[in-house]
C-alpha atoms as a PDB file:
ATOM      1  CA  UNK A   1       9.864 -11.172 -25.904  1.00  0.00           C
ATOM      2  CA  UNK A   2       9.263  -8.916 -23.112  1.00  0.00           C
ATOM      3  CA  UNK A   3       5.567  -8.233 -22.219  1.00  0.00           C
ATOM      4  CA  UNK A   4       3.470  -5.563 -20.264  1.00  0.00           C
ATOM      5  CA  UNK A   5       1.387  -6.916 -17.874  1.00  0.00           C
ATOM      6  CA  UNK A   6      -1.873  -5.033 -17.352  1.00  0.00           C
ATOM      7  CA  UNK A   7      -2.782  -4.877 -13.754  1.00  0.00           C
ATOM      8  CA  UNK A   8      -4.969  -1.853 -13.913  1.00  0.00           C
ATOM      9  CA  UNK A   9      -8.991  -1.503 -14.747  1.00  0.00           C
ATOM     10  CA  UNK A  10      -9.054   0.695 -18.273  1.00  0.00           C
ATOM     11  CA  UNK A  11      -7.800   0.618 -22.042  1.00  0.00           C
ATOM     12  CA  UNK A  12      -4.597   0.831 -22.541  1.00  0.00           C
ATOM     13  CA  UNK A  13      -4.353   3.926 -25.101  1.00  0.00           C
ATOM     14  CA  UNK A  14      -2.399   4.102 -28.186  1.00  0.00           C
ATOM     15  CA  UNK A  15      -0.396   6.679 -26.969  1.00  0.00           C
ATOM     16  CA  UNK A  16       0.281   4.216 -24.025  1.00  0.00           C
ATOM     17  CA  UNK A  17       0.801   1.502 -26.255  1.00  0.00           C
ATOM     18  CA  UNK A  18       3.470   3.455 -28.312  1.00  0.00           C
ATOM     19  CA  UNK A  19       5.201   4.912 -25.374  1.00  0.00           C
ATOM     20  CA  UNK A  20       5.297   1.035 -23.630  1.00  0.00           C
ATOM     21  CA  UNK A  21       6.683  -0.188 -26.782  1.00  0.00           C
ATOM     22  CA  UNK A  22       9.613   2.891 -26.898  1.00  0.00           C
ATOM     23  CA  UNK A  23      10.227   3.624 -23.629  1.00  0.00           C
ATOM     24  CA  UNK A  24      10.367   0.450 -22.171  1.00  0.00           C
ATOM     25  CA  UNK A  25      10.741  -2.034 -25.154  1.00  0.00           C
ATOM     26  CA  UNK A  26       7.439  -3.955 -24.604  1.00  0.00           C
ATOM     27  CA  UNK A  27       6.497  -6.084 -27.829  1.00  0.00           C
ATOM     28  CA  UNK A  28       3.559  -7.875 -25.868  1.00  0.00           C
ATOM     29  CA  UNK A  29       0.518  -6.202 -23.413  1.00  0.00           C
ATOM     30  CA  UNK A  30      -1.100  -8.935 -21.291  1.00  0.00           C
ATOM     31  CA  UNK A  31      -4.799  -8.316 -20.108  1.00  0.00           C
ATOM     32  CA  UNK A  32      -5.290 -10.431 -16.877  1.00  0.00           C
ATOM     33  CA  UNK A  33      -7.716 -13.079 -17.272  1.00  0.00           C
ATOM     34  CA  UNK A  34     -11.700 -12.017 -17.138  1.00  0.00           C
ATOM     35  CA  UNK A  35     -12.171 -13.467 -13.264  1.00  0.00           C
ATOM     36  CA  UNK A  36      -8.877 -11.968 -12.461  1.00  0.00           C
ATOM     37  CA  UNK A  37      -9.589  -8.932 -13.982  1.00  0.00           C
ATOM     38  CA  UNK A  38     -12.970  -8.621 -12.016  1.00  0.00           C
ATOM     39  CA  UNK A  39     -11.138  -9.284  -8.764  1.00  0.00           C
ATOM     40  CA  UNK A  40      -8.577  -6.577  -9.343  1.00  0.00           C
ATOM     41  CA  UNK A  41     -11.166  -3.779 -10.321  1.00  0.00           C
ATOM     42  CA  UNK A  42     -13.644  -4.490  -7.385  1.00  0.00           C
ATOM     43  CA  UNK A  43     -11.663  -4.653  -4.365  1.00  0.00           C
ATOM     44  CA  UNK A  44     -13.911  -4.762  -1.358  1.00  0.00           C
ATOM     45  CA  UNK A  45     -13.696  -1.583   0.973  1.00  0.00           C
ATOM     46  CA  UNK A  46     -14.369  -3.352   3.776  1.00  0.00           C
ATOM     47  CA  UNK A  47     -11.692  -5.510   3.775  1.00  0.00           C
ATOM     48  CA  UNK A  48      -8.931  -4.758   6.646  1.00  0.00           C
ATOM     49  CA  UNK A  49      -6.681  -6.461   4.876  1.00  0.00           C
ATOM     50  CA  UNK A  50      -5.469  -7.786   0.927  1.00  0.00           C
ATOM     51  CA  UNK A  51      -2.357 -10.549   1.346  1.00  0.00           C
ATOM     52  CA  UNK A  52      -5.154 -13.346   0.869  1.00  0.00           C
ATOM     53  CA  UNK A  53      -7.621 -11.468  -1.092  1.00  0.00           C
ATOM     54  CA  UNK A  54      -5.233 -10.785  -3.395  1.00  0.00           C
ATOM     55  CA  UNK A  55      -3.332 -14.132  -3.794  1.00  0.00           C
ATOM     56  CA  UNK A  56      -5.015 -15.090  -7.082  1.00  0.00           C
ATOM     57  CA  UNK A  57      -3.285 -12.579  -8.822  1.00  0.00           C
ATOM     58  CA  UNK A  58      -0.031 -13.260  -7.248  1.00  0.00           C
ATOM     59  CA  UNK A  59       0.100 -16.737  -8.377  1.00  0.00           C
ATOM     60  CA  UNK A  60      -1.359 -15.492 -11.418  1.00  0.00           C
ATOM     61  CA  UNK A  61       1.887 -13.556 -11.623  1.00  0.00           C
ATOM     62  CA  UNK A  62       4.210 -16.523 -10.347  1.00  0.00           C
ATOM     63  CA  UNK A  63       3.523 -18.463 -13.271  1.00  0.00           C
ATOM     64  CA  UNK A  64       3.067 -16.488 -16.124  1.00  0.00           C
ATOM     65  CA  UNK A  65       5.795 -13.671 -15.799  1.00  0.00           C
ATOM     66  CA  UNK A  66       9.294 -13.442 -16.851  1.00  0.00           C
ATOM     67  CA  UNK A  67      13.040 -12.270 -16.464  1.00  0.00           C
ATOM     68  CA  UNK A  68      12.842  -8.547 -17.691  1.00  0.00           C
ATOM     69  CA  UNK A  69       9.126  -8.209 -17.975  1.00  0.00           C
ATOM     70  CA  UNK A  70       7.069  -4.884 -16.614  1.00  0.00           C
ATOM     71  CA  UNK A  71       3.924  -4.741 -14.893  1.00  0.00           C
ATOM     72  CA  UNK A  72       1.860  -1.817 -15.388  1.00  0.00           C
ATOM     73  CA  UNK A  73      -0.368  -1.673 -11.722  1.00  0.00           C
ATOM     74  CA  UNK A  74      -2.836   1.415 -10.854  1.00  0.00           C
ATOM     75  CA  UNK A  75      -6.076   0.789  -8.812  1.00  0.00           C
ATOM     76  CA  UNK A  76      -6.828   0.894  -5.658  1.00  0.00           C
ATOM     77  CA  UNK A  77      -4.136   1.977  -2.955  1.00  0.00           C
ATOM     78  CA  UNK A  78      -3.927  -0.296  -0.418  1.00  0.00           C
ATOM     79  CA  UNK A  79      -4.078  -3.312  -3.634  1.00  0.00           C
ATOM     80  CA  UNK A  80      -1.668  -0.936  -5.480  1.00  0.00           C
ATOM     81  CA  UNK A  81       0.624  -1.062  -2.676  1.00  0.00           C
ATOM     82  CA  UNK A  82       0.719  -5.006  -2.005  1.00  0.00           C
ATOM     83  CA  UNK A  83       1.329  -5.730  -5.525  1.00  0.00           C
ATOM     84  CA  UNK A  84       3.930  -3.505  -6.405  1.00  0.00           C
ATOM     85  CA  UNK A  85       5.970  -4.986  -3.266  1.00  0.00           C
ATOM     86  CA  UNK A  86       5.142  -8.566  -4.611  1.00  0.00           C
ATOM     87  CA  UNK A  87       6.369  -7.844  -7.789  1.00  0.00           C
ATOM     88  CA  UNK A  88       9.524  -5.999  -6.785  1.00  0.00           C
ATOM     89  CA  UNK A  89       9.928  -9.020  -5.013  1.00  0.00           C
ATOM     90  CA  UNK A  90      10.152 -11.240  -7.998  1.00  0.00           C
ATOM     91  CA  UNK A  91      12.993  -8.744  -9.094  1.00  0.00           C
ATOM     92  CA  UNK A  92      10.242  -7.380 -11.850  1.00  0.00           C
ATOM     93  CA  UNK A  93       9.813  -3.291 -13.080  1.00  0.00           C
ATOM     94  CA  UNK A  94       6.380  -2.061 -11.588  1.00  0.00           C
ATOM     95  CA  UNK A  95       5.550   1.224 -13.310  1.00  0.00           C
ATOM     96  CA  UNK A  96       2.112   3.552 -13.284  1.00  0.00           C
ATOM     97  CA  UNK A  97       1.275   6.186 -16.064  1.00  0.00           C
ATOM     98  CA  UNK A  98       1.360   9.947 -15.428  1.00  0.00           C
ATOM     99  CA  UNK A  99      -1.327  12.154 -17.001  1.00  0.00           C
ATOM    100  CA  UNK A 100      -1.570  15.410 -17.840  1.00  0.00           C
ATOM    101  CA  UNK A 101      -5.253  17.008 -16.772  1.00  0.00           C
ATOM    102  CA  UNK A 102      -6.801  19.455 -19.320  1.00  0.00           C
ATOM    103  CA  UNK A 103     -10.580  20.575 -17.152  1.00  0.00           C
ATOM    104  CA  UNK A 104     -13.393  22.138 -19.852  1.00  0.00           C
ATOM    105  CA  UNK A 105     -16.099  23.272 -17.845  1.00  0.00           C
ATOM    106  CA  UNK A 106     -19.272  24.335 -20.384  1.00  0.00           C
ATOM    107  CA  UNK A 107     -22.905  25.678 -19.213  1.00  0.00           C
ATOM    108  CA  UNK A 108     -25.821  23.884 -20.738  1.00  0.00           C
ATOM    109  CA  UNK A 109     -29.566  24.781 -19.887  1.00  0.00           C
ATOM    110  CA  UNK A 110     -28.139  26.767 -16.953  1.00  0.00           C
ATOM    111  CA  UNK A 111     -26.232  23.922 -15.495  1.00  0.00           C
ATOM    112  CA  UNK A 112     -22.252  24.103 -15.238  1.00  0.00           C
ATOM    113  CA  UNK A 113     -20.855  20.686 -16.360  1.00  0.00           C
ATOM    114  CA  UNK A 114     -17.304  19.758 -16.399  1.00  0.00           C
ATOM    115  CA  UNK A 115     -15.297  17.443 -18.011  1.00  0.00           C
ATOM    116  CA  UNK A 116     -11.706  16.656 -17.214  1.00  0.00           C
ATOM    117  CA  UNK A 117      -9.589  15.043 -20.124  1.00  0.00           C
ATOM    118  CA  UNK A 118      -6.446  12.957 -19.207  1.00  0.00           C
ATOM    119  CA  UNK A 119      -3.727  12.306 -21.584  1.00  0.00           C
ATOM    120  CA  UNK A 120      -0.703  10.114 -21.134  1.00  0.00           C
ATOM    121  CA  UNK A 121       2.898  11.519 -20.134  1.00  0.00           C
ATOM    122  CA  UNK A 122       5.131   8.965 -19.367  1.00  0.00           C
ATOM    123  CA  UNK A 123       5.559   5.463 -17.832  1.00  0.00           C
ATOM    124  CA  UNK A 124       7.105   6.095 -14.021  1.00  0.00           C
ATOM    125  CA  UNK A 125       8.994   3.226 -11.889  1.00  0.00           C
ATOM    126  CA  UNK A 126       7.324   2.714  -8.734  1.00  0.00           C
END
């Protein structure tokens, strides 16, 4: 059963759930664990460097991942960057999703406000 594992910090939406499950044959979406999850969305700024900030979710990975499995990661860069190398390194797909941007911009009480919409395009390899 291959799964989609969920290293990013939002919702996956049903258009992303569809597309996952067409385009590349995901049956199962795998939410990292709550204190993993935490880790992943708050990466300190200050740190000069992620290899052992960032080994909890790379064991994470070791154990629970699986011949032909995909792992969706988007975040920040620099974390972005040493996790898509780890899992390429396991001989695992790392992919990001593309958006299209759709920017309303409205006047209320004499104020400009604007909103930008994102919508899912595609799953890309990394």
């Amino acid at each position: 059963m291959k799964k989609l594992f969920l290293l990013f910090s939002h919702t996956l939406t049903q258009a992303q759930e569809e597309d996952a499950k067409v385009s590349l044959g995901v049956e199962v979406f795998e939410k990292l664990p709550e204190e993993l999850q935490r880790l992943w969305s708050n990466i300190p700024p200050e740190l000069t460097e992620l290899e052992d900030y960032l080994e909890p979710l790379k064991a994470y990975m070791r154990n629970e991942v699986q011949k032909g499995d995909v792992v969706l990661i988007q975040g920040d860069f620099g974390g972005c960057y040493e996790m898509i190398n780890f899992v390429k390194s396991l001989g695992l797909e790392a992919v990001h999703s593309t958006t299209s941007r759709d920017v309303v911009e409205k006047t209320v009480n004499g104020k400009v406000e604007k909103f930008s919409r994102f919508e899912h395009v595609i799953f890309r390899k990394y």
